[in-house]
PDB file of N, CA and C in Angstrom:
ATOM      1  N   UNK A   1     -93.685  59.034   6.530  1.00  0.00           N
ATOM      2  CA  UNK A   1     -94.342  58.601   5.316  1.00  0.00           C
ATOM      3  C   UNK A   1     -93.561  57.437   4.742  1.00  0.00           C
ATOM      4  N   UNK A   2     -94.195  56.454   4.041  1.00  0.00           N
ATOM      5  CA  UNK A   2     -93.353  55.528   3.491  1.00  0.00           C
ATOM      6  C   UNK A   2     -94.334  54.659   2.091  1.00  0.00           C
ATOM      7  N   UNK A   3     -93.975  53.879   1.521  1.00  0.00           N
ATOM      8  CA  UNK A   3     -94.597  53.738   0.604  1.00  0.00           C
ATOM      9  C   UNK A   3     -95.859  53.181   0.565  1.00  0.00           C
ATOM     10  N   UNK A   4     -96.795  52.689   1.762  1.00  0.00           N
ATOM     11  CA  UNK A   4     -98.448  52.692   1.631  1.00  0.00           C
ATOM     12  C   UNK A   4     -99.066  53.864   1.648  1.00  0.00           C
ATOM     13  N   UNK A   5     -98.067  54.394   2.791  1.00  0.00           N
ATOM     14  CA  UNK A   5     -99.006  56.264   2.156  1.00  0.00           C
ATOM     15  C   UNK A   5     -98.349  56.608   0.783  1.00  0.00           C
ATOM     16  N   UNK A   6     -97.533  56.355   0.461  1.00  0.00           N
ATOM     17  CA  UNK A   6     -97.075  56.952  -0.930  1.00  0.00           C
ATOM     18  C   UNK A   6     -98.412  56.759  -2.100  1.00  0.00           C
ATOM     19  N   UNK A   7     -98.637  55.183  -1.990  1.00  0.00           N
ATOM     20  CA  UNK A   7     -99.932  54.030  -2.688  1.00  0.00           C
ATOM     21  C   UNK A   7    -100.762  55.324  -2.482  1.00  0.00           C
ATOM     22  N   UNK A   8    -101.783  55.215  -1.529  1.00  0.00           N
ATOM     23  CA  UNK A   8    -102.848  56.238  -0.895  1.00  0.00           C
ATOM     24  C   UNK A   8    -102.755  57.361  -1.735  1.00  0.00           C
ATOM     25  N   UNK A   9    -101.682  58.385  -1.382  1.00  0.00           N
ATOM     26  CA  UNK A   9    -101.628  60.051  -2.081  1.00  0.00           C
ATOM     27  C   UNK A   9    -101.882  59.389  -3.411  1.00  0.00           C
ATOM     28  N   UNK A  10    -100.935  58.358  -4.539  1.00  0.00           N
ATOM     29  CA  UNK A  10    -101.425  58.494  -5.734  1.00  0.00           C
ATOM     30  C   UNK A  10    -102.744  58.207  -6.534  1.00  0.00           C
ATOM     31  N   UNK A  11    -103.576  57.360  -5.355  1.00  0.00           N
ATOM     32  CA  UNK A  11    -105.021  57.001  -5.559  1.00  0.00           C
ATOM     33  C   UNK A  11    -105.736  58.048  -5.050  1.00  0.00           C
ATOM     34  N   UNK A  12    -105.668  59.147  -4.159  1.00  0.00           N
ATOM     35  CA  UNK A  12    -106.374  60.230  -3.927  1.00  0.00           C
ATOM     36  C   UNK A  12    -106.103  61.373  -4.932  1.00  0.00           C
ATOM     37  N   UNK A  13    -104.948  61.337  -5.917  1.00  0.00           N
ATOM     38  CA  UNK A  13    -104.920  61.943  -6.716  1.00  0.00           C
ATOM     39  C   UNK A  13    -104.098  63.108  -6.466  1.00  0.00           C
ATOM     40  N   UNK A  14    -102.894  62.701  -5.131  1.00  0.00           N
ATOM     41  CA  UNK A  14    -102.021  63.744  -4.568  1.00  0.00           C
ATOM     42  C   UNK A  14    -101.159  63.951  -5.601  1.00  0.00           C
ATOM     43  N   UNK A  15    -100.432  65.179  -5.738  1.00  0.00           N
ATOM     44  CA  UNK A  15     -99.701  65.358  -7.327  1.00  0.00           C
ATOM     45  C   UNK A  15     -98.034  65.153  -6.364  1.00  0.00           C
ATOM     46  N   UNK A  16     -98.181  65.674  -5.217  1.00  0.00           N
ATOM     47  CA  UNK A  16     -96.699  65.590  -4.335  1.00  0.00           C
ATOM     48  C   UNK A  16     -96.784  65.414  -2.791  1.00  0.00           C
ATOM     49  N   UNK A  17     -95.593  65.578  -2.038  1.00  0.00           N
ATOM     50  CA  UNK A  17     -96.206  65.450  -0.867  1.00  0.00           C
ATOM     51  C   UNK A  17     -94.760  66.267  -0.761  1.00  0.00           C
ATOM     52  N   UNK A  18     -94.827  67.094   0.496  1.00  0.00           N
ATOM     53  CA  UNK A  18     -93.793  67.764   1.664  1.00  0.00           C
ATOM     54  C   UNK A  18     -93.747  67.288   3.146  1.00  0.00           C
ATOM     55  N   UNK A  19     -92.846  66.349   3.419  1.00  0.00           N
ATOM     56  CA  UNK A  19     -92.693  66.249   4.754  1.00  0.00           C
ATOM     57  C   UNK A  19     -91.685  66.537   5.230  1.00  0.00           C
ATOM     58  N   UNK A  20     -92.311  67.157   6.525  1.00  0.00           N
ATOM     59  CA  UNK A  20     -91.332  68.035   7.133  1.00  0.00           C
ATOM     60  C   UNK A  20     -90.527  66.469   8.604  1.00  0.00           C
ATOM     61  N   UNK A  21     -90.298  65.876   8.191  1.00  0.00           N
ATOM     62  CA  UNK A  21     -89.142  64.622   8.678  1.00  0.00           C
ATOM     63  C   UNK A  21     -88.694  63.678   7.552  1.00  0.00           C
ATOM     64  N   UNK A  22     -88.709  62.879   8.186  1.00  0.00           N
ATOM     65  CA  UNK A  22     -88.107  61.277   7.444  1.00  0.00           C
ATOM     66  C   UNK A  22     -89.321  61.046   7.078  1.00  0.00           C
ATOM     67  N   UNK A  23     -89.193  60.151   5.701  1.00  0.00           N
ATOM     68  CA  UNK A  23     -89.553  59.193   4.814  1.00  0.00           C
ATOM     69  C   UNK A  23     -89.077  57.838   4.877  1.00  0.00           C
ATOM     70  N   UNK A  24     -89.719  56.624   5.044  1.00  0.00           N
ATOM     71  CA  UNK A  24     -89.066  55.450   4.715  1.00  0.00           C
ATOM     72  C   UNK A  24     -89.288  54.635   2.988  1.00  0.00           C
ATOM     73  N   UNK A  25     -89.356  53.533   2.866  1.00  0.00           N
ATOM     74  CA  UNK A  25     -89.391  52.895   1.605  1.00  0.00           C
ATOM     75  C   UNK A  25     -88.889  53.859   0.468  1.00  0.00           C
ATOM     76  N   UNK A  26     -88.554  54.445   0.511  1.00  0.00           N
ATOM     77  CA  UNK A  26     -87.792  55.297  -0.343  1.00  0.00           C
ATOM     78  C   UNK A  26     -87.872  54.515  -1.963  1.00  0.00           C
ATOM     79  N   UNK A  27     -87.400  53.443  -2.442  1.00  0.00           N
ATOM     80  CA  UNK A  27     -87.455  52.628  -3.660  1.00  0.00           C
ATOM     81  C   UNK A  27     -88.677  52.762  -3.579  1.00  0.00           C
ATOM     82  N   UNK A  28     -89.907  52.544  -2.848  1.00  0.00           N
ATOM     83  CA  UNK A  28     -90.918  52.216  -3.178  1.00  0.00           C
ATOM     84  C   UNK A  28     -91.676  53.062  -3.776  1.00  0.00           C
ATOM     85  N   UNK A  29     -91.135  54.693  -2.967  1.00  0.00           N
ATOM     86  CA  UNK A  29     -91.685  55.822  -3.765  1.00  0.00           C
ATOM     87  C   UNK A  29     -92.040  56.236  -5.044  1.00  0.00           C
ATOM     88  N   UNK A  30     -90.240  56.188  -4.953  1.00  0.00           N
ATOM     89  CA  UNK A  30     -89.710  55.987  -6.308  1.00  0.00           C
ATOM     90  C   UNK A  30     -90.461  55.897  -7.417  1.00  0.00           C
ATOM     91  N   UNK A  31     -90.711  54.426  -7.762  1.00  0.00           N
ATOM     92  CA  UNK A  31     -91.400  53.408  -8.413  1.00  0.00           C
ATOM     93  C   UNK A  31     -92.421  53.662  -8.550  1.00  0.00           C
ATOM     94  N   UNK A  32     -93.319  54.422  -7.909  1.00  0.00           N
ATOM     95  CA  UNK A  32     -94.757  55.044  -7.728  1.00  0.00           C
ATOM     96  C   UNK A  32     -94.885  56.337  -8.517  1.00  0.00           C
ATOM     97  N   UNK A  33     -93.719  57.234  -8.622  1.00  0.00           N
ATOM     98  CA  UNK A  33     -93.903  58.182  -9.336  1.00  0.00           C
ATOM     99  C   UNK A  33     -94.269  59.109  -8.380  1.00  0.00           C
ATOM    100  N   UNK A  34     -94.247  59.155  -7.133  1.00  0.00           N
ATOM    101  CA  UNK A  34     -94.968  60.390  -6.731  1.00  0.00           C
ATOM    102  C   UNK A  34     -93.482  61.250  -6.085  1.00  0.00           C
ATOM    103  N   UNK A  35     -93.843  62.314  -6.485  1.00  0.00           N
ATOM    104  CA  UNK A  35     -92.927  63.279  -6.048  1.00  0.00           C
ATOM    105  C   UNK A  35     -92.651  63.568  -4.351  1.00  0.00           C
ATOM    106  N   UNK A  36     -92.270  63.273  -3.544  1.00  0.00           N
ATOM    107  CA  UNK A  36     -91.570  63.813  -2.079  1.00  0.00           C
ATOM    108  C   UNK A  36     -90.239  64.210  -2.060  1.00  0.00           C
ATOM    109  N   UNK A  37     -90.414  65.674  -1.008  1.00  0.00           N
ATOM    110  CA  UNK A  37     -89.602  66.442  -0.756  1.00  0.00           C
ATOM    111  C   UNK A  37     -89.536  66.024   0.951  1.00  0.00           C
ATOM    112  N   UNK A  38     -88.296  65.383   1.410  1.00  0.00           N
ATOM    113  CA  UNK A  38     -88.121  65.440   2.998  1.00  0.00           C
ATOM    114  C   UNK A  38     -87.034  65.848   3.155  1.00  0.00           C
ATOM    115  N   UNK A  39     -86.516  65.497   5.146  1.00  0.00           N
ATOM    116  CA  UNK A  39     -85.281  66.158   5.573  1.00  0.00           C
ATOM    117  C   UNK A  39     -84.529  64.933   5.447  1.00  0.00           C
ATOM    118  N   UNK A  40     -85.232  63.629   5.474  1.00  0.00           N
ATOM    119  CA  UNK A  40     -84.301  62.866   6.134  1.00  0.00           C
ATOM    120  C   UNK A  40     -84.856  61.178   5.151  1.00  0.00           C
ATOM    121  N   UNK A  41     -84.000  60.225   5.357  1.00  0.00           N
ATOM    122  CA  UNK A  41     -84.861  58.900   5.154  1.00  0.00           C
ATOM    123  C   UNK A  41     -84.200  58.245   6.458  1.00  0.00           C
ATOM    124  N   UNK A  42     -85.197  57.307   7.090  1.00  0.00           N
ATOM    125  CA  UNK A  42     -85.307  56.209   7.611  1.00  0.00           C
ATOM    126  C   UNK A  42     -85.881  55.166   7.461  1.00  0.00           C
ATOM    127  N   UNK A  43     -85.324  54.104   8.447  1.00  0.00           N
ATOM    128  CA  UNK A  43     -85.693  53.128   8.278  1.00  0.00           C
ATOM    129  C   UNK A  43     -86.794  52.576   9.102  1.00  0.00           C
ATOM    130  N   UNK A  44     -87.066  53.522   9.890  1.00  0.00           N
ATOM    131  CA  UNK A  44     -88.072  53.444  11.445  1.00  0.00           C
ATOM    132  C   UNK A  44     -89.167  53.170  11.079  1.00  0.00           C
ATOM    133  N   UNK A  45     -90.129  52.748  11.345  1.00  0.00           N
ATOM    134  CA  UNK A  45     -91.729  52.993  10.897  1.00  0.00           C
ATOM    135  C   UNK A  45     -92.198  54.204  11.778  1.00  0.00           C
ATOM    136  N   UNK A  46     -93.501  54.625  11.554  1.00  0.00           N
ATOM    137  CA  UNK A  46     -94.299  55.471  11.857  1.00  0.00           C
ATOM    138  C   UNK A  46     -95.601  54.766  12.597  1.00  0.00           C
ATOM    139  N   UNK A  47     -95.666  53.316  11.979  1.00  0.00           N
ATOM    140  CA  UNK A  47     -97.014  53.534  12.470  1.00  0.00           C
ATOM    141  C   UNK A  47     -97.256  53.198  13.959  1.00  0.00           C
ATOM    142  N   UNK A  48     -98.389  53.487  14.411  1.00  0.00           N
ATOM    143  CA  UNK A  48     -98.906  53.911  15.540  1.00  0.00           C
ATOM    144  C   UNK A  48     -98.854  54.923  16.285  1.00  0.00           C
ATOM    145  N   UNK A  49     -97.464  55.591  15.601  1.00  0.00           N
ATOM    146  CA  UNK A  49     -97.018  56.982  16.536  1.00  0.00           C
ATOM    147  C   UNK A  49     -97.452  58.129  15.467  1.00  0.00           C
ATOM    148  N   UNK A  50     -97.980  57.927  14.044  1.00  0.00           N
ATOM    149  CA  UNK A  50     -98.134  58.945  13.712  1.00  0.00           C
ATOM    150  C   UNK A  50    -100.076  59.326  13.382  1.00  0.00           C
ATOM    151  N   UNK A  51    -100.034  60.012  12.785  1.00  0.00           N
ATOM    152  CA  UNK A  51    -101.829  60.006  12.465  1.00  0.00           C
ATOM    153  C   UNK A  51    -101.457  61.799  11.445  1.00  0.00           C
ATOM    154  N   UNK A  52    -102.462  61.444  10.053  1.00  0.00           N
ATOM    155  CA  UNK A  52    -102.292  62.708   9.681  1.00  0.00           C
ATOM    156  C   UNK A  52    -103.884  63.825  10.388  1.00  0.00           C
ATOM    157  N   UNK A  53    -104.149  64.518  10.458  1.00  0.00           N
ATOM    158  CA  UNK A  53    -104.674  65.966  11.265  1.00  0.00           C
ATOM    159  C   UNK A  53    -105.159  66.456  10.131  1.00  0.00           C
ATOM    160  N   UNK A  54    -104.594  67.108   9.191  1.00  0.00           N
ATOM    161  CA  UNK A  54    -105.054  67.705   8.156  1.00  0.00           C
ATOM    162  C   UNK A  54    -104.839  67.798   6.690  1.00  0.00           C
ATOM    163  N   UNK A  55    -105.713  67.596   5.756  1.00  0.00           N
ATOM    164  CA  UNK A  55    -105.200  67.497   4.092  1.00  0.00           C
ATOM    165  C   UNK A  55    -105.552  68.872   3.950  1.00  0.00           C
ATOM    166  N   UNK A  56    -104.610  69.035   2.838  1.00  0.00           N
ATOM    167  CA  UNK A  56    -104.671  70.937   2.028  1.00  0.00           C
ATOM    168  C   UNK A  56    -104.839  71.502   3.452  1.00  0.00           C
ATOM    169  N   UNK A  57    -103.922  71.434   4.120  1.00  0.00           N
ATOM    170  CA  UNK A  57    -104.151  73.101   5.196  1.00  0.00           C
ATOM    171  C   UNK A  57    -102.333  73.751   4.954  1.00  0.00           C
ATOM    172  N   UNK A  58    -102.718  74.695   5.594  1.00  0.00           N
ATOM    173  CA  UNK A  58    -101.692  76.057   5.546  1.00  0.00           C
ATOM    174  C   UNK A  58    -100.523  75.363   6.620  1.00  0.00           C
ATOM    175  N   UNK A  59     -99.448  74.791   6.249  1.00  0.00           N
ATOM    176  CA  UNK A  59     -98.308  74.951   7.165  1.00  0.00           C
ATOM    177  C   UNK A  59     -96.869  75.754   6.962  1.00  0.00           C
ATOM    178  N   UNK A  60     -95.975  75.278   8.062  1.00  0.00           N
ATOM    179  CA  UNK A  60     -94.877  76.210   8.232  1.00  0.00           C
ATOM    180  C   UNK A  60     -93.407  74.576   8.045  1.00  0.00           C
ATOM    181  N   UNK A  61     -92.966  75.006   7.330  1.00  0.00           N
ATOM    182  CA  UNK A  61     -91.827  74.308   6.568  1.00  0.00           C
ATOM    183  C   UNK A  61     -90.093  75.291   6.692  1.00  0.00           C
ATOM    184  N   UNK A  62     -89.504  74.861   7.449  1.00  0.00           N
ATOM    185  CA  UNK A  62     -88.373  75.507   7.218  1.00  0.00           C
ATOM    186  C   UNK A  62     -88.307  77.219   7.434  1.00  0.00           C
ATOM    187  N   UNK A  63     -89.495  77.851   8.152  1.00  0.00           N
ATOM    188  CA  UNK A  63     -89.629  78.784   8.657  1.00  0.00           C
ATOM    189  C   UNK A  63     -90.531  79.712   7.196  1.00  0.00           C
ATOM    190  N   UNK A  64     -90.926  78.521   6.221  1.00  0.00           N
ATOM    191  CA  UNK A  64     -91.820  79.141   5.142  1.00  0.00           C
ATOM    192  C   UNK A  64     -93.077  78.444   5.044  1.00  0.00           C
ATOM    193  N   UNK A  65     -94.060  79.351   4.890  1.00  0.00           N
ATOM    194  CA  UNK A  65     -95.651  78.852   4.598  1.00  0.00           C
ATOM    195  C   UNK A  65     -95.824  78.819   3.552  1.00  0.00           C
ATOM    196  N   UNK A  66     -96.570  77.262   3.521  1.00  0.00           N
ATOM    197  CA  UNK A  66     -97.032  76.725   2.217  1.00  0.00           C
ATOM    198  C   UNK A  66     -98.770  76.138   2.407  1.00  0.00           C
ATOM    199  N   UNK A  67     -99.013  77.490   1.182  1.00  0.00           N
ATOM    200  CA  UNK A  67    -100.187  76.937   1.269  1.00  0.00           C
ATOM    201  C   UNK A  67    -100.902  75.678  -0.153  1.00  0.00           C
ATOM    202  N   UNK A  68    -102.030  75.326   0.138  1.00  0.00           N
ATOM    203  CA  UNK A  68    -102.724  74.474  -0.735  1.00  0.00           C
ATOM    204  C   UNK A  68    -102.261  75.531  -2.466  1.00  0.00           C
ATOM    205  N   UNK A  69    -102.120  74.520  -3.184  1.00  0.00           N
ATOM    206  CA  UNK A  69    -101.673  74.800  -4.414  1.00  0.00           C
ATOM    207  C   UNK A  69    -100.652  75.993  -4.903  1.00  0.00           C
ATOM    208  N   UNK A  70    -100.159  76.144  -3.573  1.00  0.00           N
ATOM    209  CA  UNK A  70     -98.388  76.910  -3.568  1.00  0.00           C
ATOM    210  C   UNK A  70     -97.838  75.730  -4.698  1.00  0.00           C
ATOM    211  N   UNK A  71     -96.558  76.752  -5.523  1.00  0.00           N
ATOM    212  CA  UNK A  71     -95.752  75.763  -6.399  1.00  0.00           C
ATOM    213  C   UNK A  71     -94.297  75.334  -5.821  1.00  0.00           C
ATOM    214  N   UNK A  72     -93.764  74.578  -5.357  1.00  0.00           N
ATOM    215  CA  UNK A  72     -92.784  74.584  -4.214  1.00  0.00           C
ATOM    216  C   UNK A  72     -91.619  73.909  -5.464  1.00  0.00           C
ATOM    217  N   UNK A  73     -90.486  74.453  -5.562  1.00  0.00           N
ATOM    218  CA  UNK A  73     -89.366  74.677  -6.426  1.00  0.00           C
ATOM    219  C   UNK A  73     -88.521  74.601  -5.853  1.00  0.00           C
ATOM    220  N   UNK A  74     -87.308  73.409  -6.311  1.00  0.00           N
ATOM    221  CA  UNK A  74     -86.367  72.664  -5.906  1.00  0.00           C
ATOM    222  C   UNK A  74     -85.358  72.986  -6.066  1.00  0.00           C
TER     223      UNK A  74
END
């Protein structure tokens, strides 16, 4: 994830995001206001190698499931 998807989630009206890797643009986030929780930051890009699969579905994070409108506490 990096800060055009950051742009995107806050125009779709995403309140946060959880990724389970690296994040890049990090300042850019920031600045956007939107809340992310990751493992890691880089500097790598994503694109072409990544594609998202699914919005609001049920995943597994750190050996915990989080579902759509779970409150996830820092």
């Amino acid at each position: 994830m990096g800060g055009l998807s950051a742009r995107w989630a806050r125009r779709l009206g995403i309140a946060a995001c959880v990724v389970d890797g690296a994040i890049r643009d990090l300042e850019s986030i920031q600045r956007q206001g939107l809340p992310v929780w990751s493992r890691a930051v880089t500097p790598v890009t994503g694109k072409f190698r990544m594609r998202a699969v699914e919005i609001n579905g049920v995943v597994s994070i750190a050996d915990a499931t989080v579902e759509p409108g779970d409150l996830i506490v820092r």
